[in-house]
Protein backbone atom coordinates (compact mmCIF):
# COMPACT_ATOMS: atom_id res chain seq x y z
CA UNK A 1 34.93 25.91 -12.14
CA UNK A 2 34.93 27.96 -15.32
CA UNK A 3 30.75 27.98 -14.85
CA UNK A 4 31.30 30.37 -11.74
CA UNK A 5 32.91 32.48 -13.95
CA UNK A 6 30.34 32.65 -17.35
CA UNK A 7 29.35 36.54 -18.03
CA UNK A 8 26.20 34.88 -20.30
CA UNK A 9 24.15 31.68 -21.25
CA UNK A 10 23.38 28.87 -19.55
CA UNK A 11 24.82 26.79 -16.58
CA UNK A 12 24.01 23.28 -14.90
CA UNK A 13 25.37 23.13 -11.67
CA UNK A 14 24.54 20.44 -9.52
CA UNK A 15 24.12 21.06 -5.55
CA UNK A 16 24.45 17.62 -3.45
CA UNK A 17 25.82 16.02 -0.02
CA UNK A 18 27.07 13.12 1.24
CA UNK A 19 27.21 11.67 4.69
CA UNK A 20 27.81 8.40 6.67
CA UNK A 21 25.53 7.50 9.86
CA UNK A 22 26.89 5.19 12.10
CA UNK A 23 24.53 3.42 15.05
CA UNK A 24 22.21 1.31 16.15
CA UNK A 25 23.02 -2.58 16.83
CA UNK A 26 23.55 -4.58 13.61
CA UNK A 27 22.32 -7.55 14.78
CA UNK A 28 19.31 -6.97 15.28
CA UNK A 29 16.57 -6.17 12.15
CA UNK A 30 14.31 -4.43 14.50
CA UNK A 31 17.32 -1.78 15.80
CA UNK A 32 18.40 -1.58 12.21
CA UNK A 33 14.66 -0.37 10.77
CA UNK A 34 14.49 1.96 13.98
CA UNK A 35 17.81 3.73 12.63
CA UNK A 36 16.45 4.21 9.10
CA UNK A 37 13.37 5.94 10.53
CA UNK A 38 15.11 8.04 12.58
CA UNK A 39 16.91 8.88 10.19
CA UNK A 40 14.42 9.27 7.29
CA UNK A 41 12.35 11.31 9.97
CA UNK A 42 15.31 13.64 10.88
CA UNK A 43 15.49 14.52 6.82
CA UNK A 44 11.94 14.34 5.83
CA UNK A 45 10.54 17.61 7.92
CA UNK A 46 13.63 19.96 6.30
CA UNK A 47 13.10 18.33 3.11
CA UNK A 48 9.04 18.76 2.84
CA UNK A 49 9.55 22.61 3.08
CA UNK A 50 11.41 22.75 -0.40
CA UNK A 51 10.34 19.74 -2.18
CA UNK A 52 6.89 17.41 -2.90
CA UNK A 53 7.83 13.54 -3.39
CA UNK A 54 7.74 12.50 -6.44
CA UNK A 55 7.57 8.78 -5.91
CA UNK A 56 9.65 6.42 -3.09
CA UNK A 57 11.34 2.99 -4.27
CA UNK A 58 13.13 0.67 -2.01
CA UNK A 59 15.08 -2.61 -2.07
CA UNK A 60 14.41 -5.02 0.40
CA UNK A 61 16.48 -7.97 2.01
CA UNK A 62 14.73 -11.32 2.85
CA UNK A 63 16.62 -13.28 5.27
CA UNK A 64 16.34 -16.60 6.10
CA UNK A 65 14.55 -17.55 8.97
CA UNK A 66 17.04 -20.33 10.73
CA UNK A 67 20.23 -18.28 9.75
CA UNK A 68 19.28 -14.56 9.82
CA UNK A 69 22.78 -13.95 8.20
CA UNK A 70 21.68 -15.39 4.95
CA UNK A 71 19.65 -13.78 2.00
CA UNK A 72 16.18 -16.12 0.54
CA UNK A 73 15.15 -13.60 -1.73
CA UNK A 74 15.65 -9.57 -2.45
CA UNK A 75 13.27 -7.35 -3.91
CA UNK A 76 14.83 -4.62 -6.59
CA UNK A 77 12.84 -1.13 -6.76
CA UNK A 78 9.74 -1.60 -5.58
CA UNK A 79 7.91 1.59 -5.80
CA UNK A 80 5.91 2.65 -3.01
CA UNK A 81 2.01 3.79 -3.17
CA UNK A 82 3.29 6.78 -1.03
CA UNK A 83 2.22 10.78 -2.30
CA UNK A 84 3.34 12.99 0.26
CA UNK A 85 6.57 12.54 2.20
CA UNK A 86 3.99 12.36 5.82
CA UNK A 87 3.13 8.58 3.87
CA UNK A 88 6.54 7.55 3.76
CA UNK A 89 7.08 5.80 7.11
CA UNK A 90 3.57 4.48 8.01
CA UNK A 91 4.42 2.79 4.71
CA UNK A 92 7.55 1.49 5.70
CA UNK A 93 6.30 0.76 9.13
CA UNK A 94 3.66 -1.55 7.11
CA UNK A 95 5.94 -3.45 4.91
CA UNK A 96 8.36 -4.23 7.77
CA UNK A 97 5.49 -5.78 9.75
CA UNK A 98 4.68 -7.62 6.90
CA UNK A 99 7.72 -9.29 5.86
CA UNK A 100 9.34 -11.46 8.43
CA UNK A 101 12.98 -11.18 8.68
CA UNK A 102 13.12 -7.75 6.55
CA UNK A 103 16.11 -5.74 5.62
CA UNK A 104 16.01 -2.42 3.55
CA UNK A 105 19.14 -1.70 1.92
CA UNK A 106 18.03 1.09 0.03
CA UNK A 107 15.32 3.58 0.03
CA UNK A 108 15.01 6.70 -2.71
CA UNK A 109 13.13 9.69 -2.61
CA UNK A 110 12.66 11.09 -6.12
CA UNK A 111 11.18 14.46 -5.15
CA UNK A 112 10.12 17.81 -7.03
CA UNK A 113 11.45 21.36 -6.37
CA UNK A 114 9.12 24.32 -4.39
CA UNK A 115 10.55 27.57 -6.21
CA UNK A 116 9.63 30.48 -5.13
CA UNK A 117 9.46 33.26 -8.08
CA UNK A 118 7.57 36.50 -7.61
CA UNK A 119 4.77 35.35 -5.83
CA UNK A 120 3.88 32.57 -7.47
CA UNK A 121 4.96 28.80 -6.29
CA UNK A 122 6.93 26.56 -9.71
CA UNK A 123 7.13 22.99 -9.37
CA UNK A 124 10.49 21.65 -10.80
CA UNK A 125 9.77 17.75 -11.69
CA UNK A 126 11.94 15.19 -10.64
CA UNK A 127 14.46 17.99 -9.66
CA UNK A 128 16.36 16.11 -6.47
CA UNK A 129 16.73 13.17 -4.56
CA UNK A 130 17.47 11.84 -1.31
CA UNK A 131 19.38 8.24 -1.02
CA UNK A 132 19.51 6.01 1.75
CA UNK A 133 21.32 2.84 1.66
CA UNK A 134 22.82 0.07 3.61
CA UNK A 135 25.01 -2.74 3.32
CA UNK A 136 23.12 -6.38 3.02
CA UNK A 137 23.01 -8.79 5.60
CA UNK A 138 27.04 -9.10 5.46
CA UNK A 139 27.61 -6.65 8.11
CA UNK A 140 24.55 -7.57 10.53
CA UNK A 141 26.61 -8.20 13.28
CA UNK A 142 28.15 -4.59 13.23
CA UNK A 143 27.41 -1.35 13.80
CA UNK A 144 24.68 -0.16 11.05
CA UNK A 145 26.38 2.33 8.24
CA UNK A 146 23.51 4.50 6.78
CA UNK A 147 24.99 6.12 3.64
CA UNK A 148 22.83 9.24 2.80
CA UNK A 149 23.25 11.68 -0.06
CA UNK A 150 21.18 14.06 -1.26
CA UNK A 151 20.96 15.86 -4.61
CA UNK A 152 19.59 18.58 -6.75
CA UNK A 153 19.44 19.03 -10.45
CA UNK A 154 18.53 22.48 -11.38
CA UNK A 155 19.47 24.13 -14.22
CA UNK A 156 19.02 27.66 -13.49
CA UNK A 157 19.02 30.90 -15.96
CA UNK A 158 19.19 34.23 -15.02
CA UNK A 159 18.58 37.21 -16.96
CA UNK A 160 20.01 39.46 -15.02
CA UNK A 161 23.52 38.96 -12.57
CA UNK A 162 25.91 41.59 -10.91
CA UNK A 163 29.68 40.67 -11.89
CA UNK A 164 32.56 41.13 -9.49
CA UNK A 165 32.38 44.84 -9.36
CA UNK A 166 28.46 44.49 -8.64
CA UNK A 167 27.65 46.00 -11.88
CA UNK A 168 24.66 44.66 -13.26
CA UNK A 169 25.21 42.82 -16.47
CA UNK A 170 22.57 41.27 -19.17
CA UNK A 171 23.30 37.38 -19.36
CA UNK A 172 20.94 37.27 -22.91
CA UNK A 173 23.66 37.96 -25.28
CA UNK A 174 27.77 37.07 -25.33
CA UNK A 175 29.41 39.72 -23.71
CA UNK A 176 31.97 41.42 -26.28
């Protein structure tokens, strides 16, 4: 972690988590969308407080309708018309209706940064993102496994830092 320990220029530190949600009943497409929106509502209303979405892409799973266990077709990225994370699950909500036999194995939140700087409000672009993903049908007759991470990228520069004896130090020149 030699970054932590810079006295001047530039550093690109990346801030992200990882977790692995286990519930709902497998088996069942209906108690497997329910558990994504739970879930995706659980993250969203933290989430809209630091960050404006960028755009929303999912992959979907079409089973087949005599042997739910087996994939007809699967839709890569499709980007969703959503603009404001509030959009995201009526959307959802919408596209599972409309596709019989559904299964969404991932869905990506590209979002931009809220940063606060003396009273005024920057927008970082494409600065984070929130993953949710699934396994296929493969596993429908277990438990559902949502695997969730979240990321930042933010390069931040400050002109100004206290070093480990709270001194203030000027970060615009090597130090000597």
């Amino acid at each position: 972690m030699e970054d932590w320990n810079k006295t001047w220029g530039y550093s690109g530190l990346v801030g992200e988590w990882y977790i692995e949600a286990s519930g709902g009943k497998g088996n069942i497409l209906q108690e497997r969308f329910k558990y994504l929106i739970q879930t995706l509502d659980f993250l969203i209303c933290p989430l809209q407080v630091f960050h404006k979405l960028y755009t929303v892409r999912v992959d979907l799973s079409i089973l087949d309708d005599k042997n739910i266990g087996e994939e007809k077709s699967f839709v890569e990225d499709l980007e969703l018309e959503s603009k404001d994370m509030i959009e995201i699950i009526p959307e959802l909500e919408k596209i599972f209706i409309s596709h019989v036999n559904c299964l969404f194995t991932k869905v990506n939140l590209e979002l931009n940064t809220i940063v606060l700087e003396q009273n005024k409000e920057l927008i970082l672009p494409e600065s984070a993102e929130l993953y949710i993903g699934t396994e296929s049908s493969s596993s429908l007759d277990t438990e559902v496994d949502l695997f969730v991470s979240y990321s930042t990228f933010i390069d931040v520069w400050l002109s100004k830092t206290l070093d480990r004896n709270k001194n203030q130090r000027d970060n615009t020149s090597p130090s000597q």
